[in-house]
Protein backbone atom coordinates (compact mmCIF):
# COMPACT_ATOMS: atom_id res chain seq x y z
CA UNK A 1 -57.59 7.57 3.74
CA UNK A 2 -55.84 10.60 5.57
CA UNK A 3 -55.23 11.77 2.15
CA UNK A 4 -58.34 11.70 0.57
CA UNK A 5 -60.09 13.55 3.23
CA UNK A 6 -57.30 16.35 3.21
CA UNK A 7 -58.48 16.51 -1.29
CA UNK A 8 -61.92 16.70 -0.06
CA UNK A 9 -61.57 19.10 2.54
CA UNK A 10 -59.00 21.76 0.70
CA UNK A 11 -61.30 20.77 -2.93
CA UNK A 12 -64.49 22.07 -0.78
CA UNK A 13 -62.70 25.03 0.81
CA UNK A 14 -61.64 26.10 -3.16
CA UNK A 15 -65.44 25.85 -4.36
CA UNK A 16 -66.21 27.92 -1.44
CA UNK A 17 -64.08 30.80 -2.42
CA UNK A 18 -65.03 30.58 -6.09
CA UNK A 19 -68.84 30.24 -4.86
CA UNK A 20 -67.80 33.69 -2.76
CA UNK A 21 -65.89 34.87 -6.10
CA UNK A 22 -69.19 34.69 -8.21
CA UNK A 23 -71.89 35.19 -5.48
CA UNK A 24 -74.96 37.07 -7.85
CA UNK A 25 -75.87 39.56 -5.48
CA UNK A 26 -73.58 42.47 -6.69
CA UNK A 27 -75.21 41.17 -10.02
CA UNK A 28 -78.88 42.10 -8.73
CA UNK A 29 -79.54 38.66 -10.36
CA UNK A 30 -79.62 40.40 -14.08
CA UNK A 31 -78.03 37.58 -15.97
CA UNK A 32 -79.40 34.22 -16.32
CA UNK A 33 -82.36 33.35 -14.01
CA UNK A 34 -84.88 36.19 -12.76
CA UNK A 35 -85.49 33.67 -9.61
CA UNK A 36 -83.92 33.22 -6.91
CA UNK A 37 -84.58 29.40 -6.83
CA UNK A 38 -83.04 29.26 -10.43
CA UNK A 39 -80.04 30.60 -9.08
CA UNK A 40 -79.66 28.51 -5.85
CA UNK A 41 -80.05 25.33 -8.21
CA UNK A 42 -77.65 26.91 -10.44
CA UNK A 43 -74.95 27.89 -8.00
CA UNK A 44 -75.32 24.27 -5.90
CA UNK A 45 -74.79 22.36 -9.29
CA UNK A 46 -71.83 24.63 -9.58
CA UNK A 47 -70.78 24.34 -6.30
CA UNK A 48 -71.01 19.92 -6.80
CA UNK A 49 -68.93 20.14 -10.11
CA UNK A 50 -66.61 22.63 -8.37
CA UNK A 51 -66.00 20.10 -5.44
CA UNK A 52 -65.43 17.05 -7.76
CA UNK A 53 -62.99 19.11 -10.24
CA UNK A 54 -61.07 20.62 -7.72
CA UNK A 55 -60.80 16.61 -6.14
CA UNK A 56 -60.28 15.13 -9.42
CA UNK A 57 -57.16 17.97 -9.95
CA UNK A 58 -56.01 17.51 -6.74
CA UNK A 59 -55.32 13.71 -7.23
CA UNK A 60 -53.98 13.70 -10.43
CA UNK A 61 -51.73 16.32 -9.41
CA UNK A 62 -50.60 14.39 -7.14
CA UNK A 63 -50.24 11.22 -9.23
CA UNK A 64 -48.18 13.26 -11.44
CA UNK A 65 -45.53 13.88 -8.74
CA UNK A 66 -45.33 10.81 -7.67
CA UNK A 67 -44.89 9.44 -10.99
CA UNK A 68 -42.02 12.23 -11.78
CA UNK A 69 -40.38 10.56 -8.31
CA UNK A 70 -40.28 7.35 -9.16
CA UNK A 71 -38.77 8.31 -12.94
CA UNK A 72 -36.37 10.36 -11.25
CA UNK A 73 -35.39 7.77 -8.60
CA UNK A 74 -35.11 5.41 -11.23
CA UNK A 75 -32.53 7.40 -13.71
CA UNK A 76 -30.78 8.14 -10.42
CA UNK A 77 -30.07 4.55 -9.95
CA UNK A 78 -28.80 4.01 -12.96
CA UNK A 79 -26.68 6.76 -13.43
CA UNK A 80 -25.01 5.98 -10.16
CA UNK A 81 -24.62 2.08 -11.53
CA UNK A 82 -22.86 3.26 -14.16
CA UNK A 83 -20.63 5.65 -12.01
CA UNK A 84 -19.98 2.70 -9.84
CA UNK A 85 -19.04 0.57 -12.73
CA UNK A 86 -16.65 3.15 -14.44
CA UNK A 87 -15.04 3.42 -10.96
CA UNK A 88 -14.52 -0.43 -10.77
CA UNK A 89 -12.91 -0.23 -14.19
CA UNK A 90 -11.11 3.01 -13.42
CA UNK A 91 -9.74 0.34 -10.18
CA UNK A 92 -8.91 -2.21 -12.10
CA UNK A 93 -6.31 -0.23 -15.25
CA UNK A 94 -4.45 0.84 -12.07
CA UNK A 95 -3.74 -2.36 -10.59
């Protein structure tokens, strides 16, 4: 749960800077919408997708590790079975 609310949190502060990033005042508002409600409505439907595509990222990000972990803790395994069973042979020609 800890976890989620850090995604949320750090996925909110992101759309905040990019919201900053692309703020239409510098603009004079010459693009797309003449109105100023037009562009509030624009830049908080932004601002939503922002906040679930930086979440969305942020999770399978972290799935992806996690996933590279487990493959990696898995080939270590087995690499150190087979070291451990070329010792025991190594053992054994000596005796």
């Amino acid at each position: 749960m800890a976890q989620r609310l850090i995604d949320f949190t750090i996925s909110i502060l992101a759309s905040v800077v990019s919201l900053l990033l692309s703020w239409p005042y510098f603009r004079d508002f010459e693009y797309w919408a003449e109105s100023h409600t037009m562009w509030l409505v624009y830049f908080v439907v932004g601002f939503v997708l922002a906040v679930y595509v930086f979440y969305v990222l942020l999770r399978i990000t972290r799935t992806l590790f996690e996933h590279d972990g487990l493959d990696r803790a898995e080939t270590a395994a087995v690499a150190a079975t087979k070291a451990s069973d070329n010792t025991k042979r190594d053992i054994g020609r000596q005796s």
